[in-house]
N, C-alpha and C. Protein backbone atom coordinates (compact mmCIF):
# COMPACT_ATOMS: atom_id res chain seq x y z
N UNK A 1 -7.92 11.25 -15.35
CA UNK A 1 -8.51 12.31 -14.56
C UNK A 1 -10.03 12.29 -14.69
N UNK A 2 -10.71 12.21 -15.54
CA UNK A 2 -11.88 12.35 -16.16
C UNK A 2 -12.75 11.04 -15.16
N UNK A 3 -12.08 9.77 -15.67
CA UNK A 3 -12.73 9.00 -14.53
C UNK A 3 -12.58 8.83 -13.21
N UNK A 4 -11.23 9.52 -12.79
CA UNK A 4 -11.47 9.88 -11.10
C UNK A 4 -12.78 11.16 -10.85
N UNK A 5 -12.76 11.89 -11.77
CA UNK A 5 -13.67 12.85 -11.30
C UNK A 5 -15.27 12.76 -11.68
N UNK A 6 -15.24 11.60 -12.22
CA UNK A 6 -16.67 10.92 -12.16
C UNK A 6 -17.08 9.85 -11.26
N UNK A 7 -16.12 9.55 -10.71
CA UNK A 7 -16.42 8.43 -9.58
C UNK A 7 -16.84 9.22 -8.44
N UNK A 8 -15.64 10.54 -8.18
CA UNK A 8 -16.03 11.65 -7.19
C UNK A 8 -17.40 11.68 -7.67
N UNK A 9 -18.01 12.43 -8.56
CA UNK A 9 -19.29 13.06 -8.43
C UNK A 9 -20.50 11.68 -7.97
N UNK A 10 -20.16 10.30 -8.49
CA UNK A 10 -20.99 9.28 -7.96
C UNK A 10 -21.20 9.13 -6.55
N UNK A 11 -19.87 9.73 -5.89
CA UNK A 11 -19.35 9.50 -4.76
C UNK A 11 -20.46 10.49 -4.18
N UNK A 12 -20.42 11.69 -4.20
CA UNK A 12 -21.13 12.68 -3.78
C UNK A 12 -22.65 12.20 -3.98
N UNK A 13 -23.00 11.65 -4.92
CA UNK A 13 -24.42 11.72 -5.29
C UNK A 13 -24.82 10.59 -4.61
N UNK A 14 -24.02 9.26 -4.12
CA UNK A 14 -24.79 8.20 -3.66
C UNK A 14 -24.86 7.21 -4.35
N UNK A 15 -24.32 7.30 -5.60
CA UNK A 15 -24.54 6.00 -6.52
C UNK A 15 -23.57 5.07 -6.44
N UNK A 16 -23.69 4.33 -7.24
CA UNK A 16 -22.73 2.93 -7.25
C UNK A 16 -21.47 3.30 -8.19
N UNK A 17 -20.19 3.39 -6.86
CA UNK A 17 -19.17 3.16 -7.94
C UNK A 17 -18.46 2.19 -8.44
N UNK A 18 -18.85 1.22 -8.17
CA UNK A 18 -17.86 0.02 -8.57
C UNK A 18 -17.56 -0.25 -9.76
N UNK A 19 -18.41 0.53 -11.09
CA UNK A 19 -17.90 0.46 -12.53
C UNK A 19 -16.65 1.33 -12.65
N UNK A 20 -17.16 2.37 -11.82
CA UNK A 20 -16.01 3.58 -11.96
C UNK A 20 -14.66 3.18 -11.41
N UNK A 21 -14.92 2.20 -10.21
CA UNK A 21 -13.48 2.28 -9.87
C UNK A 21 -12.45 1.09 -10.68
N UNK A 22 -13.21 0.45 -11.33
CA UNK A 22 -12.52 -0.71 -12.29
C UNK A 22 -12.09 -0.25 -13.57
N UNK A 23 -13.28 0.71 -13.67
CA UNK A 23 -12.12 1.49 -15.12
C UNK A 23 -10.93 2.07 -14.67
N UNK A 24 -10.92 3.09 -13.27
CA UNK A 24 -9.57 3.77 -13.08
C UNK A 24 -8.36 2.61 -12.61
N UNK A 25 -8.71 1.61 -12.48
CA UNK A 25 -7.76 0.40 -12.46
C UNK A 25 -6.94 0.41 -13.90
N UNK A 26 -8.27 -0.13 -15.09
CA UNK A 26 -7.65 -0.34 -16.50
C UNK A 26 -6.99 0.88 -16.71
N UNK A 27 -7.39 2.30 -16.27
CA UNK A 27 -6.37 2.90 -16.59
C UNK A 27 -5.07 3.27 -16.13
N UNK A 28 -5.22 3.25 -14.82
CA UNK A 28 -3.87 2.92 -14.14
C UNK A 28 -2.72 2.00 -14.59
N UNK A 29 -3.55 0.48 -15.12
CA UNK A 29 -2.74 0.20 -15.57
C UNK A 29 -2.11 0.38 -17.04
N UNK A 30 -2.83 0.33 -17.73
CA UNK A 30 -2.42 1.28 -19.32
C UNK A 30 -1.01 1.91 -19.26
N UNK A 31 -1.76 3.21 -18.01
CA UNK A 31 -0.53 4.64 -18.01
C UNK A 31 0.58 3.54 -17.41
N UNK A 32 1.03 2.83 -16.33
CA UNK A 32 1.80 2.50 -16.03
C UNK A 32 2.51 1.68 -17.18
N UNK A 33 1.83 0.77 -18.10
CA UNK A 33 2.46 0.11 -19.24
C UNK A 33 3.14 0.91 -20.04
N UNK A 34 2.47 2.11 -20.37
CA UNK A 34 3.24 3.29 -21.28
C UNK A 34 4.28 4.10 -20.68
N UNK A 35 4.40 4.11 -19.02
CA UNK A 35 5.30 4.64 -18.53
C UNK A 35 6.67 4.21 -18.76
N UNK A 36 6.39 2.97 -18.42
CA UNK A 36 7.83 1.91 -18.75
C UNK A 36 8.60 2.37 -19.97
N UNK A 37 7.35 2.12 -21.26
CA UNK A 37 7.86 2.66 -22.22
C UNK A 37 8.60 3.90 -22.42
N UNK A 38 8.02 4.74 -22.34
CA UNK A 38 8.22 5.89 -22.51
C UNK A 38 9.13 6.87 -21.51
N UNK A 39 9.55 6.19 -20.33
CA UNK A 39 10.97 5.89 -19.43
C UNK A 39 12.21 7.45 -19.66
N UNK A 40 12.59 6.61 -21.20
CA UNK A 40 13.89 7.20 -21.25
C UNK A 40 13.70 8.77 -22.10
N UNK A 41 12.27 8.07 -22.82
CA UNK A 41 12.38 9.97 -24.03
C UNK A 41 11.77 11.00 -23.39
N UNK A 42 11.23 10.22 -22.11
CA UNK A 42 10.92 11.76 -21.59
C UNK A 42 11.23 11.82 -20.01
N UNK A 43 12.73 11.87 -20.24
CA UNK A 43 13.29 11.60 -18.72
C UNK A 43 13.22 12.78 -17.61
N UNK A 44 12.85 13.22 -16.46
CA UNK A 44 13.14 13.78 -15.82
C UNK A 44 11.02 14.10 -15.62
N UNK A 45 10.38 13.29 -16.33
CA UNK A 45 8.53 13.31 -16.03
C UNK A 45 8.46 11.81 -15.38
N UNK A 46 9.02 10.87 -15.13
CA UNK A 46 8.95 10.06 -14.66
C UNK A 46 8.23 9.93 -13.29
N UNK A 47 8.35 11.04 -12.19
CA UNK A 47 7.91 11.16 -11.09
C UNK A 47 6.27 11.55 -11.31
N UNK A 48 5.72 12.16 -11.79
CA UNK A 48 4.50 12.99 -12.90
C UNK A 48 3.95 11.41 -13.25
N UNK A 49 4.61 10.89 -14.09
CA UNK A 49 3.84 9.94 -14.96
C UNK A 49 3.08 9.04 -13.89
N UNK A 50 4.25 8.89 -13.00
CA UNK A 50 4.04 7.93 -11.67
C UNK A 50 2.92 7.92 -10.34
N UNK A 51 2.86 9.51 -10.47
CA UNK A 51 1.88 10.06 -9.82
C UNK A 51 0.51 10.12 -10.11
N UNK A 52 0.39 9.90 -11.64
CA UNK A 52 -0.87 9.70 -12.28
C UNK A 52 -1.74 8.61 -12.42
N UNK A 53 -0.71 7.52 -12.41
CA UNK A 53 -1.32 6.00 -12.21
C UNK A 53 -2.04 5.98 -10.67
N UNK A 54 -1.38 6.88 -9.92
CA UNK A 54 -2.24 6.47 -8.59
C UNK A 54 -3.12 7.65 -8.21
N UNK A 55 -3.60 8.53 -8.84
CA UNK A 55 -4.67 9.65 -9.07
C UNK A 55 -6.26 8.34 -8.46
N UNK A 56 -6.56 7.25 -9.22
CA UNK A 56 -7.79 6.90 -8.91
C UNK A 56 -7.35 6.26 -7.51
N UNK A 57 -6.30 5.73 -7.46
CA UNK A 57 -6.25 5.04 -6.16
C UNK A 57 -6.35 5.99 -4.84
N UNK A 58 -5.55 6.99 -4.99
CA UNK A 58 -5.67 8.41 -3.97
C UNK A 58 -7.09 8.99 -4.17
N UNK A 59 -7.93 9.09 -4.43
CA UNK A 59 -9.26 9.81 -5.16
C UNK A 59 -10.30 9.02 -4.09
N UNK A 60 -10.05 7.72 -3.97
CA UNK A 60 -10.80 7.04 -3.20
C UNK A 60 -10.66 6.98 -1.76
N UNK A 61 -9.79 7.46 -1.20
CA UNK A 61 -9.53 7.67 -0.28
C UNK A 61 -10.64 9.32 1.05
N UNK A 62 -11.09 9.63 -0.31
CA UNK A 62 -11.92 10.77 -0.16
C UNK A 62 -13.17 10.80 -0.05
N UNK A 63 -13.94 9.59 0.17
CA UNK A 63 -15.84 9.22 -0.17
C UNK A 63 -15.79 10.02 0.83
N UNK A 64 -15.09 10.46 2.28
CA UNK A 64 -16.06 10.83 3.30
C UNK A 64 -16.08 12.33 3.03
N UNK A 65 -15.34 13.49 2.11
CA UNK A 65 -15.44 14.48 2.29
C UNK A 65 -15.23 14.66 0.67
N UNK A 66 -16.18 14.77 -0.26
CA UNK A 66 -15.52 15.05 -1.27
C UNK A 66 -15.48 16.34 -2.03
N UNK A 67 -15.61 17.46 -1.55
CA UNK A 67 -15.12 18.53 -1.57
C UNK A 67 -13.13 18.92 -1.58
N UNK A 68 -13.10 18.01 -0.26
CA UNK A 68 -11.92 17.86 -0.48
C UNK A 68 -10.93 16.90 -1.49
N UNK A 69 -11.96 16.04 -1.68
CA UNK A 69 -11.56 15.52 -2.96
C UNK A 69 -11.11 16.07 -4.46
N UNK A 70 -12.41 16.97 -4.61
CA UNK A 70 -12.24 17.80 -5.70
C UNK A 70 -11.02 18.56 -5.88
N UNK A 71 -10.67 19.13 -4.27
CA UNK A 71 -9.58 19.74 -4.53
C UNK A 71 -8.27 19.28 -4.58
N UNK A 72 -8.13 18.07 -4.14
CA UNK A 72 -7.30 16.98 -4.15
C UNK A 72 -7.14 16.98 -5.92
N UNK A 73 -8.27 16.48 -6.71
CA UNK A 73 -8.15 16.43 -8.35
C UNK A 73 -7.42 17.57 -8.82
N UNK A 74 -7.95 18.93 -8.13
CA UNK A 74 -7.83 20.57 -9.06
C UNK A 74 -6.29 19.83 -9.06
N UNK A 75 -5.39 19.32 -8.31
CA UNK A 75 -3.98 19.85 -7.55
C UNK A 75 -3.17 18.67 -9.17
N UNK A 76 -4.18 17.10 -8.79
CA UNK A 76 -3.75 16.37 -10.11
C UNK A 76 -3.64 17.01 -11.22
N UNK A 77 -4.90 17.91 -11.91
CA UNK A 77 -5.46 17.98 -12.85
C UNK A 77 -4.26 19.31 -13.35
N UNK A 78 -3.62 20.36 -12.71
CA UNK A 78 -2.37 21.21 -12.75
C UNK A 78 -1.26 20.39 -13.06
N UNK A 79 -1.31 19.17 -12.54
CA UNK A 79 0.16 18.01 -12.39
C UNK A 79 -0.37 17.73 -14.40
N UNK A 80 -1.41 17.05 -14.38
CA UNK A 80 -1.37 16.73 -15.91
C UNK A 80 -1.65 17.75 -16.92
N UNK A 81 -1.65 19.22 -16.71
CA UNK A 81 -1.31 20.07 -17.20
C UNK A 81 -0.48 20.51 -17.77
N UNK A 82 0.82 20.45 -16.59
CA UNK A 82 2.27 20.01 -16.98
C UNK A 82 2.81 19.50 -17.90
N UNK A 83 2.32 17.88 -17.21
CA UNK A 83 2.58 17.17 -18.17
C UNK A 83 2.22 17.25 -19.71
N UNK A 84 0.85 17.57 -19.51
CA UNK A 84 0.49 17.67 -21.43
C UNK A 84 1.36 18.67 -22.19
N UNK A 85 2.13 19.74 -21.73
CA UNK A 85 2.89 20.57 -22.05
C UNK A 85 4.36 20.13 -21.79
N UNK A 86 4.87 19.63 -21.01
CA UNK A 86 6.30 18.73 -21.78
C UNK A 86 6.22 17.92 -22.43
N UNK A 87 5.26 17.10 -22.46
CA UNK A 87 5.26 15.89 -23.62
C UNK A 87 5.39 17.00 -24.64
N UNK A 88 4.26 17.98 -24.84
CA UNK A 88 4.05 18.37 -26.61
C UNK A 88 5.47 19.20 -26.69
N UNK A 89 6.16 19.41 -25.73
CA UNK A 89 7.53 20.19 -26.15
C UNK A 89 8.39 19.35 -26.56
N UNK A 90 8.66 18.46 -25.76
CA UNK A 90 9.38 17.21 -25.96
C UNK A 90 9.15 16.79 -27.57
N UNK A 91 8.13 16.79 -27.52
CA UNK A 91 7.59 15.90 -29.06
C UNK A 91 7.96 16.74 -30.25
N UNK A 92 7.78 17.44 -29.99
CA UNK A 92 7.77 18.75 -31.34
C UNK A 92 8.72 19.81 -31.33
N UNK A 93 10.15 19.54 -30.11
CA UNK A 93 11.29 20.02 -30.40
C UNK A 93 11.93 18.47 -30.47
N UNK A 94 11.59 17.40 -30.60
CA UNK A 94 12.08 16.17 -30.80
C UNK A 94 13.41 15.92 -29.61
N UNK A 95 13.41 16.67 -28.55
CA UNK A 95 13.95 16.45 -27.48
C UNK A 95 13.86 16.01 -26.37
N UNK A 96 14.42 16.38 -25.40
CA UNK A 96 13.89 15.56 -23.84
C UNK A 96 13.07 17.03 -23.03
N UNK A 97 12.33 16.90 -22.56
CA UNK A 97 11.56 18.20 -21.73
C UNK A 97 12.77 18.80 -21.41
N UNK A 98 12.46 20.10 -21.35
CA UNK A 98 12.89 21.28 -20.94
C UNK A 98 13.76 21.13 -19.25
N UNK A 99 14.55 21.63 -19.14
CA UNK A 99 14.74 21.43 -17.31
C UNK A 99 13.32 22.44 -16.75
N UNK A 100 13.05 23.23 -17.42
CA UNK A 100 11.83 24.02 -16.49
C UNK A 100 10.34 23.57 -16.37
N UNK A 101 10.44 23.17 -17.66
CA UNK A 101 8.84 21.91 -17.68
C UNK A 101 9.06 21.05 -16.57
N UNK A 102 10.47 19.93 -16.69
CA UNK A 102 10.65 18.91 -15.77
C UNK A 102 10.41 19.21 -14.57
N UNK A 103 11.09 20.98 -14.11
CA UNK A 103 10.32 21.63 -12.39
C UNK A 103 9.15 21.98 -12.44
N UNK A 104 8.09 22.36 -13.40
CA UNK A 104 7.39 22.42 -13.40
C UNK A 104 6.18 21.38 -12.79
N UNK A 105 6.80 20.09 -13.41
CA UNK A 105 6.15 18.83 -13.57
C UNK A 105 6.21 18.47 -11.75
N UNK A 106 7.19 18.40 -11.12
CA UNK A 106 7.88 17.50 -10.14
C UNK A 106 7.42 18.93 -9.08
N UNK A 107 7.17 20.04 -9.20
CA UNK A 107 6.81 20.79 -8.50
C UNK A 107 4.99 20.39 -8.00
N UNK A 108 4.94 20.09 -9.23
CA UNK A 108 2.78 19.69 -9.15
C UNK A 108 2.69 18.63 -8.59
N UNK A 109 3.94 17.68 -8.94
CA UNK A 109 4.06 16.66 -7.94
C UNK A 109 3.86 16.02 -6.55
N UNK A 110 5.68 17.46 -5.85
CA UNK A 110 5.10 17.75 -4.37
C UNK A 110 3.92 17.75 -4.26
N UNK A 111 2.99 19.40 -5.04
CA UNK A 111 1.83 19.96 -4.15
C UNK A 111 0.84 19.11 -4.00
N UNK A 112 0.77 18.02 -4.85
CA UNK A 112 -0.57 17.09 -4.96
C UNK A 112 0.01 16.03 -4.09
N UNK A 113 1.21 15.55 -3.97
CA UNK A 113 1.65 14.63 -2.77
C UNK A 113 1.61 15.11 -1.51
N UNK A 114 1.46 16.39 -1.17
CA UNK A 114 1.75 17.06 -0.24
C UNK A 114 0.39 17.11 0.39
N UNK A 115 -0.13 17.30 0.02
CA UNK A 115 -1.75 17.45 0.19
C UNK A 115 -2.81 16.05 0.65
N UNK A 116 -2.16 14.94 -0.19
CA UNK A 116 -2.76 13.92 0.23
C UNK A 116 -1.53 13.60 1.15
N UNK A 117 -0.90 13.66 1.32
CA UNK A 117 -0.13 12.98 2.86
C UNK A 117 -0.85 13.48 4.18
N UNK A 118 -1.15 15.18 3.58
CA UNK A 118 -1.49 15.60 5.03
C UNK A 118 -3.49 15.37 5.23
N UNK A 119 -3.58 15.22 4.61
CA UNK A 119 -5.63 14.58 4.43
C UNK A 119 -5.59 13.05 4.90
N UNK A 120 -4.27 12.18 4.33
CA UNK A 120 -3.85 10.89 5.48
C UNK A 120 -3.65 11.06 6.58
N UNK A 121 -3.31 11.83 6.82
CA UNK A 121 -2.15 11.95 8.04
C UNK A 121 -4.27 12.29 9.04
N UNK A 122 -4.49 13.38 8.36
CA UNK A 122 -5.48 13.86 9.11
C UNK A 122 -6.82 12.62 9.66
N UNK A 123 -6.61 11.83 8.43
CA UNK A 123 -7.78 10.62 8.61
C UNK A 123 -6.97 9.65 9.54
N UNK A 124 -5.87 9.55 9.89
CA UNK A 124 -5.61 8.76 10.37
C UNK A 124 -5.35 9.01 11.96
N UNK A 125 -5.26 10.67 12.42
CA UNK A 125 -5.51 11.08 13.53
C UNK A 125 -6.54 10.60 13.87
N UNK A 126 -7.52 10.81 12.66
CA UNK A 126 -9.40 10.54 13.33
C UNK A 126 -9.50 9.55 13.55
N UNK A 127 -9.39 8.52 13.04
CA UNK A 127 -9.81 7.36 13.18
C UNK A 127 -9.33 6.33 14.10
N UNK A 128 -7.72 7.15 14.56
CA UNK A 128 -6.95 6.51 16.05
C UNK A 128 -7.36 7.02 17.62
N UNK A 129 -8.18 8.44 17.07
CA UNK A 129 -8.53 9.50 18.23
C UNK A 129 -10.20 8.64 18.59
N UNK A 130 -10.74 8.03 17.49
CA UNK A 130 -11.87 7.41 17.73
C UNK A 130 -12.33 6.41 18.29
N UNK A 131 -10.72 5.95 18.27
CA UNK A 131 -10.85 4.36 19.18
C UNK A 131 -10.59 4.31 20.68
């Protein structure tokens, strides 16, 4: 999250992101390596975990308005909220998340999928209405 929302603010300011967007690569891929792992003990965050690897890739999609970007992040940044709170339940009742964490999780899911489908959907009116 931290380095999608510093690439945003480069984004806004004019500077060069191309450092920024190669770190949210290494981390994309990281989280996805640990996802694999971590699969079965924390079953039912899988959709969450999945959604997070592509936080920088969706993030970029936003240079032309990044206001809406930001709010695009607020919607992630609730999703890994979640998450940081079933993992630590998970971990420290030595169980699998909660069923209400897991709706919790897959609920932040939708709203942040939901949101960038329709900001696609919208760029892609524009840019077919332009031709």
């Amino acid at each position: 999250m931290a380095t999608s929302t510093t690439y945003l603010r480069r984004v806004e300011r004019g500077q060069d992101t191309s450092e920024w967007i190669a770190r949210m690569r290494i981390h994309r891929d990281a989280l996805k390596r640990m996802r694999t792992e971590l699969r079965y003990h924390l079953a039912g965050l899988d959709d969450g975990l999945h959604f997070m690897t592509r936080v920088g890739d969706y993030v970029q999609h936003y240079k032309s308005d990044p206001a809406t970007g930001q709010k695009f992040l607020d919607r992630a940044d609730q999703l890994r909220v979640a998450l940081d709170k079933a993992i630590a339940y998970a971990y420290s009742e030595g169980r699998t998340p909660s069923r209400q964490r897991r709706w919790a999780v897959n609920r932040r899911v939708r709203d942040a999928q939901k949101f960038h489908d329709a900001w696609m959907e919208r760029e892609d009116l524009g840019s077919s209405s332009a031709n």
